[in-house]
Each structure stands twice: as structure tokens, then as C-alpha cells.
N, C-alpha and C. Protein backbone atom coordinates (compact mmCIF):
# COMPACT_ATOMS: atom_id res chain seq x y z
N UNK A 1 30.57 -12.47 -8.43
CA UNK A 1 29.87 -12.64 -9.70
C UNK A 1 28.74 -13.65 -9.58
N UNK A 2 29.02 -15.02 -8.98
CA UNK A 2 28.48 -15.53 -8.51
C UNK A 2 27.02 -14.81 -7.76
N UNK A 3 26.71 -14.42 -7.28
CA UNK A 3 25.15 -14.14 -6.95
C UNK A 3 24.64 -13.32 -7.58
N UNK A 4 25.37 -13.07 -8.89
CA UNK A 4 24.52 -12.17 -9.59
C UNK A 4 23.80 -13.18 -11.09
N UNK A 5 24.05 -14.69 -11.16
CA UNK A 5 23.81 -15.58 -11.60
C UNK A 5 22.55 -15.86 -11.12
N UNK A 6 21.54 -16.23 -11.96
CA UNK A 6 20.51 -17.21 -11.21
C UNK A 6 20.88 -18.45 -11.01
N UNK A 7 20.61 -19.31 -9.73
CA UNK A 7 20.26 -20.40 -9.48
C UNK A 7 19.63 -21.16 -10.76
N UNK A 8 20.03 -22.32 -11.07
CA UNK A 8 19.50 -23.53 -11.61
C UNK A 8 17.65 -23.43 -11.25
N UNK A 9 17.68 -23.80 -9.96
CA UNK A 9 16.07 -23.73 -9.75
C UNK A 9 15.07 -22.48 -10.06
N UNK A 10 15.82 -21.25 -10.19
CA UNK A 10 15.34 -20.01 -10.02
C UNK A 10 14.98 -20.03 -12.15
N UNK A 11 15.49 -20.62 -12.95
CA UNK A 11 15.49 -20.79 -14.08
C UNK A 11 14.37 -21.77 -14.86
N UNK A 12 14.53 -22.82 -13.88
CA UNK A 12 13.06 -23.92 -13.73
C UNK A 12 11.80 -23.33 -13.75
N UNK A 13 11.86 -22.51 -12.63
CA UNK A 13 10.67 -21.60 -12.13
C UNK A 13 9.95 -22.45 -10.65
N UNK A 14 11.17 -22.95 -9.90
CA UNK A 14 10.80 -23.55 -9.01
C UNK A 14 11.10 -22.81 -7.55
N UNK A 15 11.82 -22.13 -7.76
CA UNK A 15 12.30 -20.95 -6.70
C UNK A 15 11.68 -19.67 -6.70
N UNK A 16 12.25 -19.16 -5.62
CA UNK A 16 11.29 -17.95 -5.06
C UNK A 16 12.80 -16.61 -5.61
N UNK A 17 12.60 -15.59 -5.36
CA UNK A 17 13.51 -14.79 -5.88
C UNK A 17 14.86 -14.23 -4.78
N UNK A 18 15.78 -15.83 -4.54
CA UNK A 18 16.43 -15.73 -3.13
C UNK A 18 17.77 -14.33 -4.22
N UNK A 19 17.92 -14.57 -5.51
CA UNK A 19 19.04 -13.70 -6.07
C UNK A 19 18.72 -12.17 -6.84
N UNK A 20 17.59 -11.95 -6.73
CA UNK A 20 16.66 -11.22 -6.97
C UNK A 20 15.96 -11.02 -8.12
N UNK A 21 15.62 -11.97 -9.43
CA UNK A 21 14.98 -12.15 -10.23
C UNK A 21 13.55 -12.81 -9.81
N UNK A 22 12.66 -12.29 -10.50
CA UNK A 22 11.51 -12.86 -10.54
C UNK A 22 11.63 -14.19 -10.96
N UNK A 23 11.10 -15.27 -10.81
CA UNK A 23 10.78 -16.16 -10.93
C UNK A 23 9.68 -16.21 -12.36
N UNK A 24 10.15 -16.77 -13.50
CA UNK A 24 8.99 -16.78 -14.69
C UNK A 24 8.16 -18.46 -14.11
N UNK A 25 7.01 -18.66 -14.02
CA UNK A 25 6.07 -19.87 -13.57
C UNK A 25 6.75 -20.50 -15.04
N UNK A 26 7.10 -20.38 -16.17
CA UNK A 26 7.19 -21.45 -17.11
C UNK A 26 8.75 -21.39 -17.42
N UNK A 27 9.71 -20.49 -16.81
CA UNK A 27 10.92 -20.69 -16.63
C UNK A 27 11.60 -19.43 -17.75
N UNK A 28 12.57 -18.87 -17.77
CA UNK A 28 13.23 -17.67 -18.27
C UNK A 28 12.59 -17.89 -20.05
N UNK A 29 12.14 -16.79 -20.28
CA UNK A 29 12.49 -16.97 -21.53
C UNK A 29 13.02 -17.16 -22.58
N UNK A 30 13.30 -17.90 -23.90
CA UNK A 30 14.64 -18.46 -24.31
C UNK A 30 15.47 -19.14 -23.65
N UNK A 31 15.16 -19.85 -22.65
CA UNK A 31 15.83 -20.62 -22.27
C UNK A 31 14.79 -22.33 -22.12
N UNK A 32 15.50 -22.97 -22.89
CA UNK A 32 14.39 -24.71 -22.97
C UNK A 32 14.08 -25.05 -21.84
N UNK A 33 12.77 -25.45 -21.66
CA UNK A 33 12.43 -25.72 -20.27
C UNK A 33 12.75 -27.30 -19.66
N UNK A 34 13.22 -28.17 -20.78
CA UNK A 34 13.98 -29.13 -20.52
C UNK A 34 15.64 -29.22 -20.05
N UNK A 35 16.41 -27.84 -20.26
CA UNK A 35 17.48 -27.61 -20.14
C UNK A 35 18.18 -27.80 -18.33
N UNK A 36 17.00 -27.66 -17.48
CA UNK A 36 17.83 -27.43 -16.03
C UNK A 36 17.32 -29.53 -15.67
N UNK A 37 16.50 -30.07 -15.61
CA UNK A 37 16.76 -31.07 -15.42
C UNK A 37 17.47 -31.73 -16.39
N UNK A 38 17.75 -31.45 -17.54
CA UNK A 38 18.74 -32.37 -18.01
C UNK A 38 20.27 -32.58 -17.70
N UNK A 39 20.23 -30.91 -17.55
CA UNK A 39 21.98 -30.53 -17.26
C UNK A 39 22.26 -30.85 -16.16
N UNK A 40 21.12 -31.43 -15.28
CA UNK A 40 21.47 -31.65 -13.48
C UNK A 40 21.42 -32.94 -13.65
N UNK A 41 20.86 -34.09 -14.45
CA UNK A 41 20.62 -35.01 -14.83
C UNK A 41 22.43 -36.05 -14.92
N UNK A 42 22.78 -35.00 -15.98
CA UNK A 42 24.15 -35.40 -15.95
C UNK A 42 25.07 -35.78 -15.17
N UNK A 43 25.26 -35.04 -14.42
CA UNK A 43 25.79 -34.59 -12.97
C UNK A 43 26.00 -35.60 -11.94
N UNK A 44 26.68 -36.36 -11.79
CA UNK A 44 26.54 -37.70 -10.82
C UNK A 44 26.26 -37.21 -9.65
N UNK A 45 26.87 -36.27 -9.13
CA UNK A 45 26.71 -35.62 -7.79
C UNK A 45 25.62 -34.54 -7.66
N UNK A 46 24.80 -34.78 -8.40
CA UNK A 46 23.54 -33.82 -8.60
C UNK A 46 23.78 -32.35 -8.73
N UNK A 47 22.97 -31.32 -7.82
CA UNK A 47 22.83 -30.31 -8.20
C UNK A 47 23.52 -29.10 -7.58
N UNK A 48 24.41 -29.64 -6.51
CA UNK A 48 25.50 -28.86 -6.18
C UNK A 48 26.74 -28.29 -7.17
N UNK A 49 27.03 -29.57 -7.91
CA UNK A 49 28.29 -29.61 -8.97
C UNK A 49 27.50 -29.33 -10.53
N UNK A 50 25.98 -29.10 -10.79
CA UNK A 50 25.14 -28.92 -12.21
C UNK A 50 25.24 -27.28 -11.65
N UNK A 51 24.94 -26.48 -10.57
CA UNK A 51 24.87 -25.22 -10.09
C UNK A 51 26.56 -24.61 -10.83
N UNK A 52 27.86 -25.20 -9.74
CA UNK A 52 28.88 -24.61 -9.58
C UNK A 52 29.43 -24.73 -11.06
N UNK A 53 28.68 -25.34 -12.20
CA UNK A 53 29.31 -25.26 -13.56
C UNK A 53 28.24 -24.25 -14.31
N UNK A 54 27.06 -24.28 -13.92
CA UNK A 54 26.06 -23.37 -14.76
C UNK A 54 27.02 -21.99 -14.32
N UNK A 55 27.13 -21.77 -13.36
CA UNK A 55 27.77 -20.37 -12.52
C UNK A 55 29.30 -20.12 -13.20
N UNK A 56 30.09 -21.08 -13.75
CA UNK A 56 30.92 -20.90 -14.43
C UNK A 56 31.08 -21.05 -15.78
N UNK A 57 30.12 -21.24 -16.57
CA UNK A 57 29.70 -21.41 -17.86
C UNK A 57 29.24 -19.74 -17.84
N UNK A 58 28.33 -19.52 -17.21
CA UNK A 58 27.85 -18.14 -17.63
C UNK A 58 28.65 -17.17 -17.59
N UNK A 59 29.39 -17.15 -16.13
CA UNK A 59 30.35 -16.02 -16.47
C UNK A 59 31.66 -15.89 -17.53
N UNK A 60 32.32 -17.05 -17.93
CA UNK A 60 32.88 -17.02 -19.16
C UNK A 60 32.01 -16.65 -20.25
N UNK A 61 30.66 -16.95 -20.52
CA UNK A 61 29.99 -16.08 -21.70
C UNK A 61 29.55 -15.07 -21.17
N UNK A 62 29.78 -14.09 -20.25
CA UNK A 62 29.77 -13.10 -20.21
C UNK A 62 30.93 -12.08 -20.69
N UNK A 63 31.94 -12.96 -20.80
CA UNK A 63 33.27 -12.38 -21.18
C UNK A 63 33.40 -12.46 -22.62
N UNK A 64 32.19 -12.83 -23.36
CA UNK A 64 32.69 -12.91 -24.84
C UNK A 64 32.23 -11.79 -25.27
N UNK A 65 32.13 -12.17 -26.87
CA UNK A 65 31.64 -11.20 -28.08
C UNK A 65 29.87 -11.24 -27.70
N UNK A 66 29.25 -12.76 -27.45
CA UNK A 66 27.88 -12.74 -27.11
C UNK A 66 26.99 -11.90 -26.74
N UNK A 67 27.97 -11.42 -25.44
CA UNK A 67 27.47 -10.35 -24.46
C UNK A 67 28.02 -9.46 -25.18
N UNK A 68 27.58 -8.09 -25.95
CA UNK A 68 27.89 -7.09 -26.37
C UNK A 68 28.66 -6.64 -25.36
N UNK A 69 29.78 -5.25 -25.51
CA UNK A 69 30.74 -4.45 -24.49
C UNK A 69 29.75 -3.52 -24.11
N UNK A 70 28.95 -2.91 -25.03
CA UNK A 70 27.77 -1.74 -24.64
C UNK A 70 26.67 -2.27 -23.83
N UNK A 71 26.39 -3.66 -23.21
CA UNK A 71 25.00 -3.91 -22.35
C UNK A 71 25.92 -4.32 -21.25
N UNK A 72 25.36 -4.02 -20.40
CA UNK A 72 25.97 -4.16 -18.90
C UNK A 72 24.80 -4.27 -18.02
N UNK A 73 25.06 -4.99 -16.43
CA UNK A 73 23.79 -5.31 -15.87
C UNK A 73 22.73 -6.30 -16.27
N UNK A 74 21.23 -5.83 -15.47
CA UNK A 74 20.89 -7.05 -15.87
C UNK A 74 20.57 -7.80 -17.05
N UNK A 75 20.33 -6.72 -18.33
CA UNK A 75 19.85 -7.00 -20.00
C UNK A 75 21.86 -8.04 -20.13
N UNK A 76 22.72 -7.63 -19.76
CA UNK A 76 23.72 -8.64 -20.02
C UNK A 76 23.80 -9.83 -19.51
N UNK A 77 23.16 -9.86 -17.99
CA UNK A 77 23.41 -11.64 -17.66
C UNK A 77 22.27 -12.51 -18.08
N UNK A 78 20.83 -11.42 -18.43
CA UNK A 78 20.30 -12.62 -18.93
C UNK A 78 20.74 -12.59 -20.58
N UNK A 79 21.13 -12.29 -21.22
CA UNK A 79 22.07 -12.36 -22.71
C UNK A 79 22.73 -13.42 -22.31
N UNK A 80 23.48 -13.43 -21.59
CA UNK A 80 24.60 -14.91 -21.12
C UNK A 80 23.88 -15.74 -21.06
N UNK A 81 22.96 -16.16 -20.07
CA UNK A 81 22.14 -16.83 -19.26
C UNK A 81 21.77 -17.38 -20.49
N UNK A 82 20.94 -16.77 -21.17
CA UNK A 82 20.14 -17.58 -22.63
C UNK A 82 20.83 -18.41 -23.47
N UNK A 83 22.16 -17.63 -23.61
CA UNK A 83 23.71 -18.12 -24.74
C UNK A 83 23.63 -19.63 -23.69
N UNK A 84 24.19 -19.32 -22.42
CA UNK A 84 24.93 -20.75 -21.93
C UNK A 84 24.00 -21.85 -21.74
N UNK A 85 22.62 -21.20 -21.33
CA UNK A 85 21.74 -22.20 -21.61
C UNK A 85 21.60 -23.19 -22.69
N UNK A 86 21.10 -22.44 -24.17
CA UNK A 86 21.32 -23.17 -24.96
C UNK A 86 22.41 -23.85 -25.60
N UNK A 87 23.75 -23.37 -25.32
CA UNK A 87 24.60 -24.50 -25.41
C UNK A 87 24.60 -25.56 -24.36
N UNK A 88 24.30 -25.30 -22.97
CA UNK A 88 24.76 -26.20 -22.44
C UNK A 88 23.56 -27.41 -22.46
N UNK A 89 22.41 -26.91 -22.85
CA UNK A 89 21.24 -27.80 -22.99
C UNK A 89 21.88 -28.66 -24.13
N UNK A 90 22.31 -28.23 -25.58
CA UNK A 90 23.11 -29.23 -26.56
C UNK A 90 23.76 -29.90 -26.06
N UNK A 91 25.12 -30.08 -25.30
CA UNK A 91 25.57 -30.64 -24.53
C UNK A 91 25.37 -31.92 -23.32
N UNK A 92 23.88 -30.76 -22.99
CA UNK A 92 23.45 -32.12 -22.11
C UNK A 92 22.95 -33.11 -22.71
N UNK A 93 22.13 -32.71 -23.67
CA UNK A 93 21.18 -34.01 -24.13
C UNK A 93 22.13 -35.09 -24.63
N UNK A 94 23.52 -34.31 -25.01
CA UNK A 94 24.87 -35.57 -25.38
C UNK A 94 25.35 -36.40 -24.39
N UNK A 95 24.99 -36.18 -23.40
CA UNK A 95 25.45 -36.33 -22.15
C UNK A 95 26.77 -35.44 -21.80
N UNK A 96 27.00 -34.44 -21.75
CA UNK A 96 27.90 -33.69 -21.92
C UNK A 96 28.28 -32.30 -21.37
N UNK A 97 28.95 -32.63 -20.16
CA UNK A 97 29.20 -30.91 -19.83
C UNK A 97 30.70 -30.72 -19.81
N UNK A 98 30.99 -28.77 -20.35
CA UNK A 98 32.36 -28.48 -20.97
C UNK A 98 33.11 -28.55 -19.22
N UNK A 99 32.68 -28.73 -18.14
CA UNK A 99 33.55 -28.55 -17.06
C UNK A 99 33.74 -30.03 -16.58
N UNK A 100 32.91 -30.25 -16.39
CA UNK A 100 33.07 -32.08 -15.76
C UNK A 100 34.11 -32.79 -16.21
N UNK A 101 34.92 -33.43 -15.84
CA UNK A 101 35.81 -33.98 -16.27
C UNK A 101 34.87 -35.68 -16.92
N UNK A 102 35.41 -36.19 -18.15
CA UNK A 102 34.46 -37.39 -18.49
C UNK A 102 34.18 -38.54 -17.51
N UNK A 103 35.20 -38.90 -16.75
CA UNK A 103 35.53 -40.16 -15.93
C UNK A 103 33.76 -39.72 -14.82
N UNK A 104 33.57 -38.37 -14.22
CA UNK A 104 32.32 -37.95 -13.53
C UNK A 104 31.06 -37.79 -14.08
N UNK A 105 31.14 -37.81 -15.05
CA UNK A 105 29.29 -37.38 -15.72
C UNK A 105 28.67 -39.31 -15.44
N UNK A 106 27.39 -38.65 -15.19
CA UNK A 106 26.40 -39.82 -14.92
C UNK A 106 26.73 -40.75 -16.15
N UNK A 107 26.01 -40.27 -17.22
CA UNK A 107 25.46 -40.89 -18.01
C UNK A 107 27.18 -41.95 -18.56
N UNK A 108 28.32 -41.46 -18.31
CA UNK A 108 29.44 -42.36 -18.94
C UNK A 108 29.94 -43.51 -17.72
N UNK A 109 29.08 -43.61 -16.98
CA UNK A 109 29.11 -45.00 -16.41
C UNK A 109 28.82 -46.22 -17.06
């Protein structure tokens, strides 16, 4: 499931198309272009552990009501992609991600 996720950077618009999405120069649409450095921001251990939660944030909203049962492919992961974005961008700016355990996020040092 995993590589069918974009990369963090590939969302920025700082990557080249290693998962096979184009690259948007100003970053996915509907998705805040403040959202990937903030949510990596969090992250004490940077962007290894901001990746392996974006990648598991999305695919649980792929499993909801969000993602309609009738869209499948790629019109469904970017549907997710947009959903988890903007929650997880709310989140970040709290300092706040739903996987991190609290004792690890940057900002609660």
C-alpha cells in the first residue's frame, strides 16, 4: 500500500516522480503548502518517522466513509491524501500528530 502513497517530498513539490505522480511545482492541490514542513517539523526524528505516519494516516482514511466505496485507484488516494492532509496539517500546527506517542513530538520538550 505503501508505494502507492506519495512521499512527503513528492507533495512539497520537491521530488521528482520516484512513486509515479507528477510532481505539482506548487505542491498537490488542496493540500496547504505549509502542511509537509510543519508535520515534519514536529517529528523529533525528522522525516523518516513524519513519512512512516503520513503513510499510515492515509491508508486508514482510505478505509473510511471519506474515500467513497465507488472511487478506487488513483481519484481515491488522492481523496485520502487531501482528507489526511488537512487534518493532519490541524494537528500539526497544535503540535500534534495522531501516531506519535506525546513523550516524542518535538515541540513537547
Amino acid at each position: 500500500m505503501s508505494e502507492l502513497i506519495p512521499l512527503l517530498a513528492e507533495l512539497a513539490g520537491t521530488e521528482g516522480t520516484r512513486r509515479g505522480f507528477v510532481p505539482v511545482p506548487n505542491g498537490w492541490p488542496g493540500v496547504p503548502t505549509e502542511f509537509v514542513p510543519t508535520f515534519v517539523a514536529i517529528h523529533a526524528v525528522g522525516w523518516r518517522a513524519a513519512q512512516a505516519h503520513w503513510e499510515i494516516v492515509v491508508a486508514r482514511v482510505l478505509d473510511t466513509d471519506i474515500v467513497k466505496p465507488n472511487v478506487s485507484g488513483e481519484l481515491a488516494i488522492r481523496r485520502a491524501v487531501r482528507a489526511s492532509a488537512l487534518l493532519l496539517n490541524k494537528m500539526a500546527r497544535q503540535g500534534r500528530c495522531p501516531i506519535c506517542p506525546q513523550a516524542a513530538m518535538a515541540n513537547s520538550r
